[in-house]
N, C-alpha and C. Protein backbone atom coordinates (compact mmCIF):
# COMPACT_ATOMS: atom_id res chain seq x y z
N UNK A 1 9.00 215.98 45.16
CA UNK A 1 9.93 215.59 44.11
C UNK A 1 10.59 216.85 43.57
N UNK A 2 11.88 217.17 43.37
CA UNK A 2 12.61 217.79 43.13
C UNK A 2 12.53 217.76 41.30
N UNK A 3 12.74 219.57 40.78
CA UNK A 3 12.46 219.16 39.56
C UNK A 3 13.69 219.24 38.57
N UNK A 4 14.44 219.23 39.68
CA UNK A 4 15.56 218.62 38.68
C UNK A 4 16.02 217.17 38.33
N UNK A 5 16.20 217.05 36.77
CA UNK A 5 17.07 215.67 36.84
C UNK A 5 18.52 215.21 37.16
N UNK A 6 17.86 214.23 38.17
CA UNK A 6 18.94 213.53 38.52
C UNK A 6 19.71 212.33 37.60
N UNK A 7 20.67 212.25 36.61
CA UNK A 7 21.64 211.48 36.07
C UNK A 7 22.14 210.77 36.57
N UNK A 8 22.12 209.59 35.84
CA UNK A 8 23.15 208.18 35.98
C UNK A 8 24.07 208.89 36.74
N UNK A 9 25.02 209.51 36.00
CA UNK A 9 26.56 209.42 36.80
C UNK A 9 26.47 210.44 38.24
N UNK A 10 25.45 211.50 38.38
CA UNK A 10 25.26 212.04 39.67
C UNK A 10 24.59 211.00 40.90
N UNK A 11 23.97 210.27 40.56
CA UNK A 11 23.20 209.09 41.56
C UNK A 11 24.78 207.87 41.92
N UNK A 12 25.49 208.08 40.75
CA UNK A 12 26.62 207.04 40.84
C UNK A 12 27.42 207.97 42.12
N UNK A 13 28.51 209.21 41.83
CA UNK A 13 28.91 210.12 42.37
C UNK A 13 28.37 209.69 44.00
N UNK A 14 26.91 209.90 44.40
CA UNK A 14 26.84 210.27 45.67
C UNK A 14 26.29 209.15 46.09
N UNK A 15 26.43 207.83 45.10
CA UNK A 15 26.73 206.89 46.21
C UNK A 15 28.00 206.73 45.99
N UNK A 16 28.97 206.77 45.66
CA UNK A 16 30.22 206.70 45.53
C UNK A 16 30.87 207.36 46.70
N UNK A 17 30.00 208.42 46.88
CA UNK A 17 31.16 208.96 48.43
C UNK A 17 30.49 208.81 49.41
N UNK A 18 29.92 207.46 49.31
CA UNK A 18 29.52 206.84 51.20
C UNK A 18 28.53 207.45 51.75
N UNK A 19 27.64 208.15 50.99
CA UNK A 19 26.18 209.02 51.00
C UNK A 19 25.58 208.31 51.20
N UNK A 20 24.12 208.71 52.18
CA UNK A 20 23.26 207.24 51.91
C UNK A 20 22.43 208.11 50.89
N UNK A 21 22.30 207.48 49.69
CA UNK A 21 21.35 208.00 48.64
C UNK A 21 20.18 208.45 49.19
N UNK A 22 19.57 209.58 49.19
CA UNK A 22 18.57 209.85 49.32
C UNK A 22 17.26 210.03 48.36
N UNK A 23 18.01 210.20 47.15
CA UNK A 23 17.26 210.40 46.05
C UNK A 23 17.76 208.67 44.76
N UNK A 24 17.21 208.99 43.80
CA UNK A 24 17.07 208.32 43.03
C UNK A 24 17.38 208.55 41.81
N UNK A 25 18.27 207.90 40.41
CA UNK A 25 18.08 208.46 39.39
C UNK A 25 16.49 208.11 39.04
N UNK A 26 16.51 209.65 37.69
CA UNK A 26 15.33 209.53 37.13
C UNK A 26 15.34 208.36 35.99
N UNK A 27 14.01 207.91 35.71
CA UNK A 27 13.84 206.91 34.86
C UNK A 27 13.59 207.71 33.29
N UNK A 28 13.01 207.18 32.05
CA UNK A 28 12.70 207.85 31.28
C UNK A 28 11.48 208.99 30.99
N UNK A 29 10.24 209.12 31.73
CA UNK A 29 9.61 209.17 32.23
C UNK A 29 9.79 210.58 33.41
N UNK A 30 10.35 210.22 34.27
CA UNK A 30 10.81 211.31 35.26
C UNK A 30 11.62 212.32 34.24
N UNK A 31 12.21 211.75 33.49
CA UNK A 31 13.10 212.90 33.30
C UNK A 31 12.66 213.63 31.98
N UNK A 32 11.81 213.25 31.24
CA UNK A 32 10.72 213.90 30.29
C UNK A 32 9.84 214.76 31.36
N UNK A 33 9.31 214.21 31.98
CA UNK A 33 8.47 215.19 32.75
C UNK A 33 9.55 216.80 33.07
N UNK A 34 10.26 216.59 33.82
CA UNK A 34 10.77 217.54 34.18
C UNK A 34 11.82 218.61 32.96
N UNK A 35 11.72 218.16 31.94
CA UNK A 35 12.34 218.88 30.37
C UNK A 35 11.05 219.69 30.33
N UNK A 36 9.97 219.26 30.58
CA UNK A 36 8.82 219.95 29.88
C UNK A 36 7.86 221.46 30.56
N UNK A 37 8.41 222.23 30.33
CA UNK A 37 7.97 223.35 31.31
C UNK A 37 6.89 223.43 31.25
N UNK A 38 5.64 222.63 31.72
CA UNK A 38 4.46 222.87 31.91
C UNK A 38 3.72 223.44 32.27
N UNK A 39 4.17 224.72 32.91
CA UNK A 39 3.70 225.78 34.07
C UNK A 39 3.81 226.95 32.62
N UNK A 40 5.03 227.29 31.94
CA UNK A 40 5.30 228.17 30.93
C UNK A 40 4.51 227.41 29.68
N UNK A 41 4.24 226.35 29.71
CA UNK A 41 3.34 226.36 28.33
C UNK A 41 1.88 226.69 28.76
N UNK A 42 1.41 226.39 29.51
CA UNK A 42 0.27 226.79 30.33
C UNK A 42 0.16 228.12 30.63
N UNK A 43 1.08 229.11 30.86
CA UNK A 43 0.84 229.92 30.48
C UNK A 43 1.08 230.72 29.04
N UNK A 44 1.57 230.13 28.25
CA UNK A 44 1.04 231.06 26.94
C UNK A 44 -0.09 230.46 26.46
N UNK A 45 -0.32 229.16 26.58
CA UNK A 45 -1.38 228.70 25.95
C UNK A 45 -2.78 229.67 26.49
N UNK A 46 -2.79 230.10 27.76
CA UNK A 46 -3.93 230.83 28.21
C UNK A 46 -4.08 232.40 27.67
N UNK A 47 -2.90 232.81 27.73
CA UNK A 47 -2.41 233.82 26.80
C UNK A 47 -2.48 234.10 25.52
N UNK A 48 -2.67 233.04 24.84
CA UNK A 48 -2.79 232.65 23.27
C UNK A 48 -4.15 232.71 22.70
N UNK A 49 -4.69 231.82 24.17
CA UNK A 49 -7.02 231.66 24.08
C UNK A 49 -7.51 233.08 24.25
N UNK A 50 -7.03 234.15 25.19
CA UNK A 50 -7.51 235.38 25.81
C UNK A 50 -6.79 236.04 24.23
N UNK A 51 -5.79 235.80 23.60
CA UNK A 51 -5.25 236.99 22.40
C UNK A 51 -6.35 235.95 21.26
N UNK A 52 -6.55 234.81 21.05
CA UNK A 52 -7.23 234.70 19.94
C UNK A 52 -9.06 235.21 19.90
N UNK A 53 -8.96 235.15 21.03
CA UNK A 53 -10.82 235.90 21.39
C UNK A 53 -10.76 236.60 20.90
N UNK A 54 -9.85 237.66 20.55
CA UNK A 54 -9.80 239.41 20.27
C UNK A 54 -10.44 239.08 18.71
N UNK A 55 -11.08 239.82 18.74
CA UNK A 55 -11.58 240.30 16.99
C UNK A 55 -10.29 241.17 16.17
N UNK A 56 -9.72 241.72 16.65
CA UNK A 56 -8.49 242.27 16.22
C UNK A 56 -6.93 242.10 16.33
N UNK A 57 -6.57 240.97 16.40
CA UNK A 57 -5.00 240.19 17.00
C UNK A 57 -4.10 240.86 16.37
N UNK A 58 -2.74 241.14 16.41
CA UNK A 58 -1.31 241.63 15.58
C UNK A 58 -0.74 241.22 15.78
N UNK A 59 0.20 240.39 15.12
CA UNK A 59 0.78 239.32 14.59
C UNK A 59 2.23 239.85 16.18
N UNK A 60 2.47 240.87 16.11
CA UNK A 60 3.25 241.38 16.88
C UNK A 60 3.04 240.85 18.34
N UNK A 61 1.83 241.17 18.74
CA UNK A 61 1.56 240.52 20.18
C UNK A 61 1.48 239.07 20.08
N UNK A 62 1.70 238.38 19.13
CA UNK A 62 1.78 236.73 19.24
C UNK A 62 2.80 236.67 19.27
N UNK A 63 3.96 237.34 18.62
CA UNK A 63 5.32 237.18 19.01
C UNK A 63 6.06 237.43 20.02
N UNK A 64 5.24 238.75 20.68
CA UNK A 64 5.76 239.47 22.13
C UNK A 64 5.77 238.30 23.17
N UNK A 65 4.76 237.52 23.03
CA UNK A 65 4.15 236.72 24.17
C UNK A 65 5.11 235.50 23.86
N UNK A 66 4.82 234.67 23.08
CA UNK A 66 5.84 233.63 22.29
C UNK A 66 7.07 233.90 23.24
N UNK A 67 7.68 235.27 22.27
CA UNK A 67 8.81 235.57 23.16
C UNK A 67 9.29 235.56 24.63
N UNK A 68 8.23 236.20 25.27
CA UNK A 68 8.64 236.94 27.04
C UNK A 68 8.53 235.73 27.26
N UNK A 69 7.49 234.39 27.06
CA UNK A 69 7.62 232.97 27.18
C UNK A 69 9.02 232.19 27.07
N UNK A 70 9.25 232.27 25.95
CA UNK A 70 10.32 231.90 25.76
C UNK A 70 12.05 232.31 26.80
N UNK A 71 11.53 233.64 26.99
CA UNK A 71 12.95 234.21 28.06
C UNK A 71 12.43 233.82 29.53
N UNK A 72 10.93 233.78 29.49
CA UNK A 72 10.94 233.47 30.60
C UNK A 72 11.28 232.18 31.28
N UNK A 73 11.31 231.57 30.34
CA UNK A 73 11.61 229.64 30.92
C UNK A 73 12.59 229.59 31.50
N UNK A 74 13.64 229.86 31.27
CA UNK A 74 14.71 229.37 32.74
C UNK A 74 14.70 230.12 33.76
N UNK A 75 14.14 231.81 33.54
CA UNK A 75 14.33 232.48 34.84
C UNK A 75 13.50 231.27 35.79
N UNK A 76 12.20 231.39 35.08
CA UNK A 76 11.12 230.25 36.03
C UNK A 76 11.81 229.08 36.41
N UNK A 77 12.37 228.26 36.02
CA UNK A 77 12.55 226.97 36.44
C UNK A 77 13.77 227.19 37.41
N UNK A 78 14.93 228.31 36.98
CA UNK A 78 16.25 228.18 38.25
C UNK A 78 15.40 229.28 39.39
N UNK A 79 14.38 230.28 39.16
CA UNK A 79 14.45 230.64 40.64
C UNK A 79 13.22 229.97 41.57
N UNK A 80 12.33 229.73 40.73
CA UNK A 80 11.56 229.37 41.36
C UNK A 80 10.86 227.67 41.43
N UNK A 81 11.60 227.03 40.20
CA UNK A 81 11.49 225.31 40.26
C UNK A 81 12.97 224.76 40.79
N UNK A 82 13.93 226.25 41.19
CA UNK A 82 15.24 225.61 41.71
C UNK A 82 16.13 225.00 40.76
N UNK A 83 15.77 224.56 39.82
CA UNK A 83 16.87 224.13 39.00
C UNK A 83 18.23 224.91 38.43
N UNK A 84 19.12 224.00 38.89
CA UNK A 84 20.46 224.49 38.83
C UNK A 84 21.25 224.20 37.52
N UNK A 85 20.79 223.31 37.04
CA UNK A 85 21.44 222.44 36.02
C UNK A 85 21.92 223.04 34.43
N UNK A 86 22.86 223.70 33.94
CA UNK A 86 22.29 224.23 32.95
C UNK A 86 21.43 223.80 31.76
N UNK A 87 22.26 222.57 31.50
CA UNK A 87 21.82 221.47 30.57
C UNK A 87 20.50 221.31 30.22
N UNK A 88 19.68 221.30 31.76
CA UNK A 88 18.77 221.46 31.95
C UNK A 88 17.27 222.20 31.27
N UNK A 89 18.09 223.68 31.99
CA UNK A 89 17.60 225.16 31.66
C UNK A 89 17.38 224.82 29.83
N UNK A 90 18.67 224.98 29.69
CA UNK A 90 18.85 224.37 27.97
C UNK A 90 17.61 223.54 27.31
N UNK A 91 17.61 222.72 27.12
CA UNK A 91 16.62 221.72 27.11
C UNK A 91 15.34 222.09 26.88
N UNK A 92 14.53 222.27 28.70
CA UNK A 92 13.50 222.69 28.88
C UNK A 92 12.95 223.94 27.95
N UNK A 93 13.87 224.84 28.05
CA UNK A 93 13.84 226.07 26.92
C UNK A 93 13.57 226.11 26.02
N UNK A 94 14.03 224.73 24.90
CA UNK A 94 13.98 224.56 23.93
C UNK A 94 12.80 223.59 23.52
N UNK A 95 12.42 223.00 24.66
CA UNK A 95 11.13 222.69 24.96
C UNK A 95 10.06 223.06 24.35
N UNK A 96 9.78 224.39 25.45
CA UNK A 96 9.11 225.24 25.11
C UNK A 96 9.13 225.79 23.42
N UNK A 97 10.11 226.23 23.17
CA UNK A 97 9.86 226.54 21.58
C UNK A 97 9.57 225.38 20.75
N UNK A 98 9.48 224.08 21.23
CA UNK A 98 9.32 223.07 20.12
C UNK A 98 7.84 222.97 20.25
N UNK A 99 6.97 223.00 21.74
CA UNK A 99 5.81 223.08 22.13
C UNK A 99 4.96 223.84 21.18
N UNK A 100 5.73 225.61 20.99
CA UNK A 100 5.16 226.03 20.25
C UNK A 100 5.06 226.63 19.05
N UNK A 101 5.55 225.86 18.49
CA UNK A 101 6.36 225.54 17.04
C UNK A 101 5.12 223.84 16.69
N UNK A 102 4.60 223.38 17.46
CA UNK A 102 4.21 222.45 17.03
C UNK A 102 2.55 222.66 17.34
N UNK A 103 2.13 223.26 18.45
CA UNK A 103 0.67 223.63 18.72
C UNK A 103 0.34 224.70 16.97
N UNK A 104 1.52 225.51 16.99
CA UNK A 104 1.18 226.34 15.65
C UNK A 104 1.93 228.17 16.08
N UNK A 105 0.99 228.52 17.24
CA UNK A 105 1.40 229.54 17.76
C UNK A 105 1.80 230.68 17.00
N UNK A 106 2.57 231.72 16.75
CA UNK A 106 2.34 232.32 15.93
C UNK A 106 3.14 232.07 14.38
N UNK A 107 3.73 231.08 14.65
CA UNK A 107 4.29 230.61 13.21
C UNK A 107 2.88 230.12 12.62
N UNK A 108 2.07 229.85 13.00
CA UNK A 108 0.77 229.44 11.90
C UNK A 108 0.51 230.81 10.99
N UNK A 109 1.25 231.94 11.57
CA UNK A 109 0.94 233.11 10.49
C UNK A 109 2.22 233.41 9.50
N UNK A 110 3.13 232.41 9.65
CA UNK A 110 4.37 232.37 8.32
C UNK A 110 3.69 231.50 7.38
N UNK A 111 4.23 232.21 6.14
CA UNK A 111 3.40 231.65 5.24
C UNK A 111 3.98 230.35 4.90
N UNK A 112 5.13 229.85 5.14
CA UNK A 112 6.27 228.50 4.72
C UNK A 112 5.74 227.53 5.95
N UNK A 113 4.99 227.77 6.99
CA UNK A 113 4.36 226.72 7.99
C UNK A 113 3.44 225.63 7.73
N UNK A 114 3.39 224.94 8.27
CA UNK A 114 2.36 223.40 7.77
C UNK A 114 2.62 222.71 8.90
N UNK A 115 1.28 222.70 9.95
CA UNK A 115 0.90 221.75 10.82
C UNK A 115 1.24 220.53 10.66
N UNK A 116 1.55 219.95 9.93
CA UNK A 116 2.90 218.72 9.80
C UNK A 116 4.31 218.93 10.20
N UNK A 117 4.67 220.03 10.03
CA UNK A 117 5.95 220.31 10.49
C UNK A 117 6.17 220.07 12.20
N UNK A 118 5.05 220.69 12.73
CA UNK A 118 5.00 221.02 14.38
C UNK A 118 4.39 219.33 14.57
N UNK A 119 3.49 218.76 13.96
CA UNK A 119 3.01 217.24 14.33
C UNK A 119 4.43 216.19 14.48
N UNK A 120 4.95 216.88 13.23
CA UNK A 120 6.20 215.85 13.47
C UNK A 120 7.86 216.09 14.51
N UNK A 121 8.04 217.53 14.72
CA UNK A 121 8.78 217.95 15.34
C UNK A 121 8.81 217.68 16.84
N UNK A 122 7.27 217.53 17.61
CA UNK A 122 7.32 217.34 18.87
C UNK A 122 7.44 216.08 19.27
N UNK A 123 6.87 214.87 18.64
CA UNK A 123 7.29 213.50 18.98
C UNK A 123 8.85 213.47 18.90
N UNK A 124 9.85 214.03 17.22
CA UNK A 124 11.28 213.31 17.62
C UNK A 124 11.73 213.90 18.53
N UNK A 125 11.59 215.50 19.14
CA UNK A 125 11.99 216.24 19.98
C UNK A 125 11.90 215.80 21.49
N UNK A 126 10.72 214.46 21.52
CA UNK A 126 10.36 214.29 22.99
C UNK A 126 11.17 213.05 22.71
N UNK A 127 11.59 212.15 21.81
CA UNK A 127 11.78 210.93 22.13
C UNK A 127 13.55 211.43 22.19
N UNK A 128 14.21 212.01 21.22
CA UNK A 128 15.58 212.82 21.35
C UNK A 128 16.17 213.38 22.97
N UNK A 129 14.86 213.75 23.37
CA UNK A 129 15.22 214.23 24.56
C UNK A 129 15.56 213.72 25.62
N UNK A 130 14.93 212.75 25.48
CA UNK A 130 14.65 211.48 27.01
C UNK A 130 16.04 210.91 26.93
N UNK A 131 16.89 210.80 26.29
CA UNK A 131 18.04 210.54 25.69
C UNK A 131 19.26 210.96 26.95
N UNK A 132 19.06 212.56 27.04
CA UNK A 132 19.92 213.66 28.12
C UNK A 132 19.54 213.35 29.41
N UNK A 133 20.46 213.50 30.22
CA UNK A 133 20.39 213.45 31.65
C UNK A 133 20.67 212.05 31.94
């Protein structure tokens, strides 16, 4: 399975020019899955367990990581999950920061944060999303 989403009007398009469809649009479902960079949250989350072990953490290296996470999401998904899409890239990206904006991550060390904020941000963010493509 290809991890890009495929859209209504692209599945329309290439049957439209006498293609035999090979693929399928995505359903709601398919196309949540593939918004959700699971490979990049998986890795900070492991990143996050190995920096919270430390007896000594700085607020700095929760952000470094957060961050290189964060830039790293589309390199990951266009070179190596192939995705072309920008919309896409977009999205998924923003994904990721809602992921960790809602686990807590290093905004649990701003003092204006409240684990309600991130509880409630990732449900409308996932149901908003399913929306695109």
């Amino acid at each position: 399975m290809s991890r890009q989403v495929i859209s209504k009007n692209e599945y329309i398009q290439i049957k439209n020019a006498n293609i035999k469809p090979q693929i399928k649009q995505d359903n709601y479902l398919q196309r949540l899955f593939k918004y959700i960079p699971s490979e990049i949250i998986l890795l900070f989350i492991t990143c996050e367990k190995i920096l919270l072990s430390q007896s000594d953490i700085t607020i700095g290296i929760y952000w470094f990581i957060s961050i290189f996470c964060f830039v790293a999401t589309p390199f990951y998904l266009f070179f190596v999950a192939k995705v072309k899409k920008i919309s896409q890239l977009v999205i998924s990206t923003l994904s990721f920061a809602v992921w960790v904006f809602a686990i807590g991550g290093p905004f649990s060390f701003l003092r204006w944060y409240k684990p309600l904020y991130g509880a409630i941000t990732l449900p409308l963010f996932t149901f908003i999303v399913s929306f695109f493509g």
